[in-house]
Structures are given as structure tokens and as C-alpha cells.
C-alpha atoms as a PDB file:
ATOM      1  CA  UNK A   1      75.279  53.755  15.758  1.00  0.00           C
ATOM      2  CA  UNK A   2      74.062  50.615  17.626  1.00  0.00           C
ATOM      3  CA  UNK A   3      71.302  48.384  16.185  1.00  0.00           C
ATOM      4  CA  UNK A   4      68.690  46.501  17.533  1.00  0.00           C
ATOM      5  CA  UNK A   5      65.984  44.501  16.377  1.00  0.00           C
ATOM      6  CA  UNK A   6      62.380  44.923  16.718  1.00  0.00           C
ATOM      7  CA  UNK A   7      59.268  43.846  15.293  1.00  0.00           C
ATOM      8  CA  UNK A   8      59.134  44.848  11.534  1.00  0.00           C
ATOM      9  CA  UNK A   9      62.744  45.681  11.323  1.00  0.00           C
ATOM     10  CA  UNK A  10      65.417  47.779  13.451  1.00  0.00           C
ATOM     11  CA  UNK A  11      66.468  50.631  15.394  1.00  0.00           C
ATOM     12  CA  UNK A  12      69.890  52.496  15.151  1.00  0.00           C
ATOM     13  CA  UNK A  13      70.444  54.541  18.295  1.00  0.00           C
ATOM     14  CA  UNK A  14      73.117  56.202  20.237  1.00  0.00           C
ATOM     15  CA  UNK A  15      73.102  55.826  23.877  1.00  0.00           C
ATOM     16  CA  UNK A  16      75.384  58.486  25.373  1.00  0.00           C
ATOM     17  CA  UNK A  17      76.624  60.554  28.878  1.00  0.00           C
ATOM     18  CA  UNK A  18      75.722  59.814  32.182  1.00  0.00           C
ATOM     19  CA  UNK A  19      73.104  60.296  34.855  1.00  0.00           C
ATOM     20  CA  UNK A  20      69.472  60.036  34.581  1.00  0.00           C
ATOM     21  CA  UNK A  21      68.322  58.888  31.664  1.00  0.00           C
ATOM     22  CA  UNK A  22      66.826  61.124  29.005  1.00  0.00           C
ATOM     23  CA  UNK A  23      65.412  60.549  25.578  1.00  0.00           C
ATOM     24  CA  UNK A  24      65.301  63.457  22.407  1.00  0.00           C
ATOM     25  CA  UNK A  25      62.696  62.050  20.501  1.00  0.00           C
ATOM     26  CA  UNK A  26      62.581  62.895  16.373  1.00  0.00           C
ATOM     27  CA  UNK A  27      62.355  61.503  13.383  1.00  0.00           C
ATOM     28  CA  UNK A  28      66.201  61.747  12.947  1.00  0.00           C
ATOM     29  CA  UNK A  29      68.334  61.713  15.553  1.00  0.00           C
ATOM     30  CA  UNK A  30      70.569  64.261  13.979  1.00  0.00           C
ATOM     31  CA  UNK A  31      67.957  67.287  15.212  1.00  0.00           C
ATOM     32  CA  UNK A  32      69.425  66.885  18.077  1.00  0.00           C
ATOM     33  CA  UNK A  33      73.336  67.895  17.495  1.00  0.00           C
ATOM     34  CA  UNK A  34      73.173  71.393  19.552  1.00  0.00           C
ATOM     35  CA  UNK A  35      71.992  69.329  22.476  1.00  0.00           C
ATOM     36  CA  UNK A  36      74.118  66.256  23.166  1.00  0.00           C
ATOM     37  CA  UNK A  37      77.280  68.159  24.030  1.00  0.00           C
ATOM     38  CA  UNK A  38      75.604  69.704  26.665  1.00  0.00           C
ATOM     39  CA  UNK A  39      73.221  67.026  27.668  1.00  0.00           C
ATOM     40  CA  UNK A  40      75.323  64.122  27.557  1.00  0.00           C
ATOM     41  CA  UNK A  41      77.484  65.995  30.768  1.00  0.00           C
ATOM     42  CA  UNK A  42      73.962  65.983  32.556  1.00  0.00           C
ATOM     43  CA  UNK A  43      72.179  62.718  31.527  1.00  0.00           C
ATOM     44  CA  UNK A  44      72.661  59.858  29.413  1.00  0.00           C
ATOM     45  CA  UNK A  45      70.923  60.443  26.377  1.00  0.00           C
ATOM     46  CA  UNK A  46      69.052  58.249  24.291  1.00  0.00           C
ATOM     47  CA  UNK A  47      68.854  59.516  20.365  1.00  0.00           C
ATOM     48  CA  UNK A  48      67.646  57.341  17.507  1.00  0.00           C
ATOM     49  CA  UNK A  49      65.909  57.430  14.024  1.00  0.00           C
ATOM     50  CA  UNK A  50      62.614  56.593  14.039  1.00  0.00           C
ATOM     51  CA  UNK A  51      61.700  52.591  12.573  1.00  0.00           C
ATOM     52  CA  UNK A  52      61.430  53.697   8.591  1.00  0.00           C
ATOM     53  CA  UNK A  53      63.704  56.868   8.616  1.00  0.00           C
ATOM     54  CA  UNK A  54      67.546  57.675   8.404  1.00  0.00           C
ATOM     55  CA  UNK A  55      69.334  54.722   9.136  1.00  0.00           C
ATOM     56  CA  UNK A  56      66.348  52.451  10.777  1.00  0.00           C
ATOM     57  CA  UNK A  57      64.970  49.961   8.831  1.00  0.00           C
ATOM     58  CA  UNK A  58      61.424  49.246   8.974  1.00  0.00           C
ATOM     59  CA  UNK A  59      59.869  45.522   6.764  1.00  0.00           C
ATOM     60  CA  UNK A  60      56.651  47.025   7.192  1.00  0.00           C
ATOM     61  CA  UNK A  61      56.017  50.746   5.563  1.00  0.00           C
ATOM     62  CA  UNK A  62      56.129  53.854   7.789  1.00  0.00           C
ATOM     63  CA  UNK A  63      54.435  52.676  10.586  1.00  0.00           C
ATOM     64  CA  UNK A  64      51.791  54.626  12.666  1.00  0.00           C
ATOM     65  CA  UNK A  65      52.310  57.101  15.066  1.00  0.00           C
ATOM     66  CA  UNK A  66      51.282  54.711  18.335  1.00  0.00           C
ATOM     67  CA  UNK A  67      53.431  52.100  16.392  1.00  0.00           C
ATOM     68  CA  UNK A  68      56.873  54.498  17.010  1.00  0.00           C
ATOM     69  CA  UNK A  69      56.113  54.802  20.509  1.00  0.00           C
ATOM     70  CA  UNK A  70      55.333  50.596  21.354  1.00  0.00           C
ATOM     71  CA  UNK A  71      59.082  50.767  19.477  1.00  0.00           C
ATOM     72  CA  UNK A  72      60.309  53.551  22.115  1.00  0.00           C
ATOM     73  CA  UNK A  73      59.150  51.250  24.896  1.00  0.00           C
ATOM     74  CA  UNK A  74      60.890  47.997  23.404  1.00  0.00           C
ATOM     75  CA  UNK A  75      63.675  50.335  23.371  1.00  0.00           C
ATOM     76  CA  UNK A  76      63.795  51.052  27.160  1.00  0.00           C
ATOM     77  CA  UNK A  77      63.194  47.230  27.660  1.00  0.00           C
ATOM     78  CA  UNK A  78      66.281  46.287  25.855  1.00  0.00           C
ATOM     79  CA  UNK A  79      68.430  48.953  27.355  1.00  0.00           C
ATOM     80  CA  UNK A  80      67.232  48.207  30.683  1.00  0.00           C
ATOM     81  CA  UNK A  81      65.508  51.884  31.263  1.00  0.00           C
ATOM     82  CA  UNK A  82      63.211  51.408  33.686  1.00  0.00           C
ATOM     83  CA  UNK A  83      61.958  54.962  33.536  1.00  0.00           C
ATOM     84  CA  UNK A  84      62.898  58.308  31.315  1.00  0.00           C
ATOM     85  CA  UNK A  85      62.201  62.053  30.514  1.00  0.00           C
ATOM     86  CA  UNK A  86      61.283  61.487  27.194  1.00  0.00           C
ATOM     87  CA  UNK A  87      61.423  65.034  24.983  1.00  0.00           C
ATOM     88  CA  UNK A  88      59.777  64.776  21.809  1.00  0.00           C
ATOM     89  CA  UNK A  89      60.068  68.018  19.238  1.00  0.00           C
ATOM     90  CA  UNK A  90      57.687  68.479  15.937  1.00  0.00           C
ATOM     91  CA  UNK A  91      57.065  64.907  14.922  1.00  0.00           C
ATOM     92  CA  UNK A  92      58.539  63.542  17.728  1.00  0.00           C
ATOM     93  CA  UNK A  93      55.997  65.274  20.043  1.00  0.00           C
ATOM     94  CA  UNK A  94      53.216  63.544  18.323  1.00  0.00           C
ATOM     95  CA  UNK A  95      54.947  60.341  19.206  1.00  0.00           C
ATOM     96  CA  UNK A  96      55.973  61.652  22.576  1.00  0.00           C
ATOM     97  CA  UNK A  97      51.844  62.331  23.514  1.00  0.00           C
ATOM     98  CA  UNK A  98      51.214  58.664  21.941  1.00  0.00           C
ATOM     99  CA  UNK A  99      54.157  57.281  24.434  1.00  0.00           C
ATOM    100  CA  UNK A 100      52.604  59.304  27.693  1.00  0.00           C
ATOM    101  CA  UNK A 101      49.042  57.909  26.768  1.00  0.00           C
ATOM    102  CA  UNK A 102      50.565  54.143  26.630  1.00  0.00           C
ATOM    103  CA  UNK A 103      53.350  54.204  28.291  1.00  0.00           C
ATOM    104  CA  UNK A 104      53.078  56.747  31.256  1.00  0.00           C
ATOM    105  CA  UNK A 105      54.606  54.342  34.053  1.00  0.00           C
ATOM    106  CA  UNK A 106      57.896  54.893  31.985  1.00  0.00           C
ATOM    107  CA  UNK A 107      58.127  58.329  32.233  1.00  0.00           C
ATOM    108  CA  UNK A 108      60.336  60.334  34.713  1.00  0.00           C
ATOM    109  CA  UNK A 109      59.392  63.338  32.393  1.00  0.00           C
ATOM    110  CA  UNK A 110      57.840  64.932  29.552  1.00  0.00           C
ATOM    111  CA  UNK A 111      58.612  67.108  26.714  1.00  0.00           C
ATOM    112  CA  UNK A 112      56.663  68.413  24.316  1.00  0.00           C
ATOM    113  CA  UNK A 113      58.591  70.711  21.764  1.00  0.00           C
ATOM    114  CA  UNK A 114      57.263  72.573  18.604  1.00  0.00           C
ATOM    115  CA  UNK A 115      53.746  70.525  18.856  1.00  0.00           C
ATOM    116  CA  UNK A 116      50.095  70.457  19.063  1.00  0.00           C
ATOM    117  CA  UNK A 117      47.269  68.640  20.515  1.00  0.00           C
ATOM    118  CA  UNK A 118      45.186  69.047  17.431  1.00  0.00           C
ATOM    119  CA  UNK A 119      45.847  71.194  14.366  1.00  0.00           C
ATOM    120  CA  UNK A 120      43.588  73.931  13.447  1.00  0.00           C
ATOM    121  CA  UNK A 121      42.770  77.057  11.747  1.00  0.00           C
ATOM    122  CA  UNK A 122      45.772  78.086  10.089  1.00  0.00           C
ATOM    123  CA  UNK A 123      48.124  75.349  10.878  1.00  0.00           C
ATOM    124  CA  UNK A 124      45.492  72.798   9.251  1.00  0.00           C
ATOM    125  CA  UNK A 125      45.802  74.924   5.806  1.00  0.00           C
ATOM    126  CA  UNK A 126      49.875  75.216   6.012  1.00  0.00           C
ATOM    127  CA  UNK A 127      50.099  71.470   6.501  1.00  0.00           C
ATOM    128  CA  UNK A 128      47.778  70.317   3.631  1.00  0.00           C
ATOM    129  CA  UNK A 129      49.167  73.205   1.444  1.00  0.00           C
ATOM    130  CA  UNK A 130      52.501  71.510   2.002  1.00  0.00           C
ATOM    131  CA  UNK A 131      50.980  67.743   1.623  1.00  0.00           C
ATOM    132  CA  UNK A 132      50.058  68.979  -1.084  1.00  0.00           C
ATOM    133  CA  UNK A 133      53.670  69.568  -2.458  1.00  0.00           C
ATOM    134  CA  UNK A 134      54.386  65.742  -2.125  1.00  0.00           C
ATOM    135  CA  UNK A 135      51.136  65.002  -3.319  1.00  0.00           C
ATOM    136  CA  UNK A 136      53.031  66.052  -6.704  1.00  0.00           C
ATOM    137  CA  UNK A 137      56.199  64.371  -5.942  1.00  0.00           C
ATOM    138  CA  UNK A 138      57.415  68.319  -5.755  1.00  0.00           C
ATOM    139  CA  UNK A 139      60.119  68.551  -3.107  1.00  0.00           C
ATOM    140  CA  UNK A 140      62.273  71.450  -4.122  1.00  0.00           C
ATOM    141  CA  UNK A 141      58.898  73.566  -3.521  1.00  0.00           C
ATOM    142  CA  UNK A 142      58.045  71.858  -0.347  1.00  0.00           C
ATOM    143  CA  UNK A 143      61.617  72.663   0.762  1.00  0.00           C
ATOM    144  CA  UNK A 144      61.247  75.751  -0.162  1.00  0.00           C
ATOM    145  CA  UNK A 145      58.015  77.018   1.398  1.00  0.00           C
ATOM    146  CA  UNK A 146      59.050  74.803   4.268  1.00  0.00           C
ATOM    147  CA  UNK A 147      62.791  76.667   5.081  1.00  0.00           C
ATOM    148  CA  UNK A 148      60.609  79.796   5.604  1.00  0.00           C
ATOM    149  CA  UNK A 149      59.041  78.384   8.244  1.00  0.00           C
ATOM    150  CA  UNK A 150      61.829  77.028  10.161  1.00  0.00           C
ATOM    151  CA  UNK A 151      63.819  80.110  11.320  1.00  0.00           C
ATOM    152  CA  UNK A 152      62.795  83.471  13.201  1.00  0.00           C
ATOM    153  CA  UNK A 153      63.188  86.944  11.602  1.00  0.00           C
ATOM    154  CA  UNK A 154      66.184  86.940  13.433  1.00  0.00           C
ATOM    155  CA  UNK A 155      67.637  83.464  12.609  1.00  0.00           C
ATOM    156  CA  UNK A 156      66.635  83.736   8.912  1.00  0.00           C
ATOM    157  CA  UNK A 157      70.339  85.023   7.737  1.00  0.00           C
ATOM    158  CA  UNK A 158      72.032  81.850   9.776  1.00  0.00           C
ATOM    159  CA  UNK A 159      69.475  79.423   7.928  1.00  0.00           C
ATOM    160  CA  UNK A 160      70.463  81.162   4.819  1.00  0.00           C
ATOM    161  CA  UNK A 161      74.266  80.794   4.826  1.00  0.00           C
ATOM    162  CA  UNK A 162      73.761  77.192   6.036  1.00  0.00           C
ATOM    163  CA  UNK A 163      71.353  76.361   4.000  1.00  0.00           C
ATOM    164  CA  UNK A 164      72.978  73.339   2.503  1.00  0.00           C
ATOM    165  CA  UNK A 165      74.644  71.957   5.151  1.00  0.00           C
ATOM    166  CA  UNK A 166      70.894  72.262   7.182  1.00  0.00           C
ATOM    167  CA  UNK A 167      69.171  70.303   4.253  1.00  0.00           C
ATOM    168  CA  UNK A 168      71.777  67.957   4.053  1.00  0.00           C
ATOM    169  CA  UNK A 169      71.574  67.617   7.969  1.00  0.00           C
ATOM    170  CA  UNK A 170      67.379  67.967   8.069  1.00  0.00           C
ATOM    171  CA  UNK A 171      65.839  67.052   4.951  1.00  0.00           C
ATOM    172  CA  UNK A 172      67.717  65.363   2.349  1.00  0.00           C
ATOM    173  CA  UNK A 173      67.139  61.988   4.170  1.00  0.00           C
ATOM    174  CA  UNK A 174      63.885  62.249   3.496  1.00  0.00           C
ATOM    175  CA  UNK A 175      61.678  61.494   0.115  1.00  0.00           C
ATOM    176  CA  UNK A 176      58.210  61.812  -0.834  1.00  0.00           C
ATOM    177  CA  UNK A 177      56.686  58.828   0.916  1.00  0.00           C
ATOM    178  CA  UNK A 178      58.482  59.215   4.185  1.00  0.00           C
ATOM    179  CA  UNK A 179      57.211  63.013   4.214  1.00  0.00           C
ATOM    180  CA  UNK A 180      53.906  61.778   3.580  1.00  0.00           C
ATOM    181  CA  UNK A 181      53.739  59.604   5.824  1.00  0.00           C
ATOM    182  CA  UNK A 182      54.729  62.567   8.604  1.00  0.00           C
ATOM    183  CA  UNK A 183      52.090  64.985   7.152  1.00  0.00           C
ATOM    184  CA  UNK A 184      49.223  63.207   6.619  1.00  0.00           C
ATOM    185  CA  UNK A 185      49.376  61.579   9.843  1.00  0.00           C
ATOM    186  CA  UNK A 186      50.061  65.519  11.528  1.00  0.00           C
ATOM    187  CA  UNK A 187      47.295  66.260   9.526  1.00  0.00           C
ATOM    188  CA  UNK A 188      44.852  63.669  11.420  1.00  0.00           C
ATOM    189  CA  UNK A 189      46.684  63.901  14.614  1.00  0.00           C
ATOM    190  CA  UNK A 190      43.732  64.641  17.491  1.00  0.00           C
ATOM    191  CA  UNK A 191      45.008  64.373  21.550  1.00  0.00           C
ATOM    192  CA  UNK A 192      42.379  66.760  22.718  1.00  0.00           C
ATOM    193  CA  UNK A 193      40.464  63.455  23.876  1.00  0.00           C
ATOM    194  CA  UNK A 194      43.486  60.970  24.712  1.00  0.00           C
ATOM    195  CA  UNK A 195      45.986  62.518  26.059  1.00  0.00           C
ATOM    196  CA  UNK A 196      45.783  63.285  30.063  1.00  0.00           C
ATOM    197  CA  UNK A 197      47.825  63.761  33.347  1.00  0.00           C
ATOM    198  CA  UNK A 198      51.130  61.453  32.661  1.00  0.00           C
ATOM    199  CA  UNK A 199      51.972  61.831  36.522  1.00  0.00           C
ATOM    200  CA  UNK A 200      55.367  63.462  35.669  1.00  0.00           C
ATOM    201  CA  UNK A 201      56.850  67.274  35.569  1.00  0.00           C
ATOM    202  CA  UNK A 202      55.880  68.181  32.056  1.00  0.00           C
ATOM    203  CA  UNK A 203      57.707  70.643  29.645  1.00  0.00           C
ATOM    204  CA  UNK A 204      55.653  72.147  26.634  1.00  0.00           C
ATOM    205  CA  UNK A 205      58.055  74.635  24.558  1.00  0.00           C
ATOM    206  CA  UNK A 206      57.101  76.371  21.778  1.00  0.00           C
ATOM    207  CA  UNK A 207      58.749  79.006  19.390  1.00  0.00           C
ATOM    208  CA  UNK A 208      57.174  82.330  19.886  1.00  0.00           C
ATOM    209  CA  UNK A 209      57.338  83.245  16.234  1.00  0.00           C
ATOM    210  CA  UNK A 210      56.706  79.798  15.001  1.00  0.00           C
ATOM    211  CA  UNK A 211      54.320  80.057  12.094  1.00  0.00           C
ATOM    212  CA  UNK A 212      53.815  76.497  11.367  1.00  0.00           C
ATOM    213  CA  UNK A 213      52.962  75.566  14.700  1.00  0.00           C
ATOM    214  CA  UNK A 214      52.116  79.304  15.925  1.00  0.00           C
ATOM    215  CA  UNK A 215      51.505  79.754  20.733  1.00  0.00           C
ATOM    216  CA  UNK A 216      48.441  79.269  20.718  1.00  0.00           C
ATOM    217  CA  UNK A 217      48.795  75.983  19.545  1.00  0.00           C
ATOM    218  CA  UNK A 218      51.676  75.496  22.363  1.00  0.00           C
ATOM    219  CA  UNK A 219      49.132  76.801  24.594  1.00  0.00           C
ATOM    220  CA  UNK A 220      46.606  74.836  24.085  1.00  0.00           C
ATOM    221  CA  UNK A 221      48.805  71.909  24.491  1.00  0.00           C
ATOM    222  CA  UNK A 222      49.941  72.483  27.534  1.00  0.00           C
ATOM    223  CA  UNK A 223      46.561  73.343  28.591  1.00  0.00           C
ATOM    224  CA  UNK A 224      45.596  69.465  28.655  1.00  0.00           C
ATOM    225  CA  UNK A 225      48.635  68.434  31.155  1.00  0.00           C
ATOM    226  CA  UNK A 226      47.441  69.229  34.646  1.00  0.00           C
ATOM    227  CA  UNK A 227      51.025  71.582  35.775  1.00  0.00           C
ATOM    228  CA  UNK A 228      52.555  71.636  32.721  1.00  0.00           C
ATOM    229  CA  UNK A 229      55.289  74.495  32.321  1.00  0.00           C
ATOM    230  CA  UNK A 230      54.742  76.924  29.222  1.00  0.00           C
ATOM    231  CA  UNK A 231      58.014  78.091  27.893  1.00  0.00           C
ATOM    232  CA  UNK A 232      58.052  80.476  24.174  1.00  0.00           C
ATOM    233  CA  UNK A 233      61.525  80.597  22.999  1.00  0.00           C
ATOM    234  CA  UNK A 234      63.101  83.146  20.644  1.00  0.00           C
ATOM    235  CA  UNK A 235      62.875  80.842  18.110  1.00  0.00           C
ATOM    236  CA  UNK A 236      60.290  80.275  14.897  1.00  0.00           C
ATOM    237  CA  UNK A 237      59.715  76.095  14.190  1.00  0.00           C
ATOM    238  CA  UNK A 238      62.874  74.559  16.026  1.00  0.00           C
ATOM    239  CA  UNK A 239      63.771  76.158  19.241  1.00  0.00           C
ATOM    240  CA  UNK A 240      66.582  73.194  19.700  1.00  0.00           C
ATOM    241  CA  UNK A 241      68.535  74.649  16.556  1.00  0.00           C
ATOM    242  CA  UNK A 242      67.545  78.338  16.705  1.00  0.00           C
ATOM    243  CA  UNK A 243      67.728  79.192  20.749  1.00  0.00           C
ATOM    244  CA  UNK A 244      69.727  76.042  21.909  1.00  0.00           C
ATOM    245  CA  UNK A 245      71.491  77.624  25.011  1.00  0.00           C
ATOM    246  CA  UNK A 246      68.008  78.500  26.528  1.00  0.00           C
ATOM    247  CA  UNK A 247      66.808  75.077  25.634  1.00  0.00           C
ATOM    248  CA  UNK A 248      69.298  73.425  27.138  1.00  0.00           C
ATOM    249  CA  UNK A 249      68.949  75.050  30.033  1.00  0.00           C
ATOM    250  CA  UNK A 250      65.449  74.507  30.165  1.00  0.00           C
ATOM    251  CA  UNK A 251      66.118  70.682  29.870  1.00  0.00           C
ATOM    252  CA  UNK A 252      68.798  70.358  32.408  1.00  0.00           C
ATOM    253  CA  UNK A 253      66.584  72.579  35.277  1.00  0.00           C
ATOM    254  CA  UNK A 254      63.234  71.252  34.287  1.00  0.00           C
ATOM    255  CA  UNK A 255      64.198  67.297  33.822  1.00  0.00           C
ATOM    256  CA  UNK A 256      68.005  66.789  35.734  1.00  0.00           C
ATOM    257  CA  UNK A 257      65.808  67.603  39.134  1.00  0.00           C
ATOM    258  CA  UNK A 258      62.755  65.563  38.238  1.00  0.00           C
ATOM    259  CA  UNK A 259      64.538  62.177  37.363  1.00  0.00           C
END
């Protein structure tokens, strides 16, 4: 990975393919390994950990939501991007709505993958029941009660033969304070008021049997973004893993024609 320095420590990204440019925005950049041999043929792809996580260093704690997206846009300044679909799944997507609300003259696109606006009703309870888990310093519990969530009915006998090389791929980079620092923030994350027309095609995907972050959330998401396209995938908490060829496809029709 390439490094590069920004206020309150570094970024280590990969910047890969040709074309348009297009950025797959999580905490970890590894999320993303169904998608860049596809993507990469289309666009040239942007992947990084977040400032604080994986292999980015951050002098300054886990910084703040708005804080990773001011780091995307230093990003694009020292690559030379002028402007980007930007696609932004679970955590990401919370940074994603932070980057259209500040950064909207950047965007060529928007993606908004396994996210919500605001969370409610049962989605409030799952996330503070598994806050709660760190709030003990108990990660083999929040891993478990998480890795229920993540696949479909369907996908649940792939997670479970891979379920070590997944964690090692998904989770084990993470400890108690960098969780924390995802959750509670999730926790108080509110767009309903914020977050508005970015002036670009707009993607919202969610997983029709995610339980974590269930449609209606997707739905009400999408809801805020004048023309936004509603896609539900097969797929429970992360349509990029579970239903990858139709996401792919959704990315190459939706954002190789916009940029």
C-alpha cells in the first residue's frame, strides 16, 4: 500500500485500474476484495483504511465521523481527483453522507450501501446491545452475535466454513476501542436534517434480509436523496461479500455512465 500524510497521522491506500475514478469507502479496505477484480477493468479505484484502522495511523484517537471524510477530500487533493463516485458500505456510508454534505462538488456519484439516515426502533436496540459487548471488553460474544447478522439464510453455510478466514479478513483488525469508536458514533449518527440533494446519480443498496440494518431503514435513506435508486440485494448485512456479481453490476451500470 501507498502512504500519505495527513493531519494527525496517515493514510495507506491503493489506487488501482483505469477509467473514471471511483472510491469503495470502509473502514478497511479489505471489504472490498470481491469488487476490485471487476472494478478495477471499469474504473480506477480508490480503496484505503480509514485514519485509526488497519494499517492507517492516526496521532490523534479515532477521529469523528466528518473528520474521515475532510481526510477523503485531502485524499482526492493529493491524487489529483478532481471529482469521484464515492461508494460508502456500513460505516463507510456514514462517512460517505458526511462527505456528500461537505464535499458535494467532488462527487461524480454516490453510494450508499448497508446504511441509514438515522437508527431506530430495532436497529437502535441491536447496536447498543452490541456496544454493550465492548462496553465489557467482551469480543468473542460481540463476534458472535455479530456473524449472525452478517449473512442471509442462504449465505449462512458459506460464512460458516469461512468463518476464520472472514474474521481474520473482517474483524480481527479490530479491538475494543476501535469498535467503540464505530458503534457509539452509529449509535448517535442523525442525517435526517443534514444530508440533502448532492447533485449526482445516487445509489442506496440495501440487503433485503439484513437484520442489523433491516429495508426500511434503506428506504428511508434513500427517501432523503431527491432520485435516488433503491436496490435490495439477496444479501443480509454485506451485499458486496454475499451477492457480489449483482453488486458489481449495479456499480458498473449505475456509476461507469454517470462519471
Amino acid at each position: 500500500m501507498e502512504r500519505i500524510e495527513v493531519d494527525g497521522g496517515d493514510i495507506r491506500y491503493r489506487f488501482d485500474g483505469s477509467g473514471p475514478s471511483l472510491v469503495l469507502l470502509t473502514t478497511l479496505s479489505g471489504t472490498w476484495m470481491r469488487q476490485l477484480p471487476v472494478l478495477t477493468r471499469h474504473f480506477r479505484v480508490l480503496t484505503y483504511d480509514m485514519r485509526g484502522f488497519g494499517e492507517s495511523v492516526s496521532d490523534t484517537g479515532f477521529p469523528a465521523n466528518a473528520e474521515h471524510a475532510d481526510d477523503l477530500a485531502v485524499l482526492f487533493d493529493r491524487l489529483d481527483i478532481d471529482r469521484a463516485a464515492v461508494i460508502g458500505m456500513s460505516h463507510g456510508g456514514l462517512v460517505a453522507q458526511h462527505f456528500a454534505a461537505k464535499h458535494s462538488e467532488r462527487l461524480s456519484g454516490l453510494g450508499l450501501v448497508a446504511t441509514f439516515a438515522a437508527p431506530h426502533g430495532p436497529t437502535s436496540l441491536l447496536l447498543r446491545m452490541l456496544n454493550g459487548f465492548l462496553d465489557r471488553g467482551d469480543l468473542a460474544g460481540f463476534w458472535e452475535v455479530l456473524k449472525s447478522m452478517l449473512f442471509s439464510a442462504a449465505g449462512a453455510p458459506a460464512l460458516l466454513r469461512r468463518e476464520k478466514a472472514l474474521r481474520r479478513a473482517m474483524f480481527d483488525q479490530y479491538d475494543v476501542d476501535s469498535l467503540g469508536s464505530i458503534y457509539r458514533q452509529a449509535i448517535e449518527h442523525d442525517s435526517r436534517t443534514w444530508l440533502g440533494d448532492p447533485g449526482c446519480p445516487t445509489l442506496v443498496v440495501g440487503g433485503a434480509e439484513d437484520i442489523l440494518f433491516p429495508p426500511v431503514l434503506t428506504e428511508e435513506l434513500a427517501d432523503l436523496v431527491p432520485g435516488a435508486r433503491t436496490e435490495l440485494l439477496p444479501a443480509a448485512h454485506i451485499p458486496p461479500v454475499e451477492a457480489f456479481r449483482p453488486f458489481n453490476d449495479l456499480v458498473v451500470e449505475t456509476f461507469g455512465r454517470a462519471s
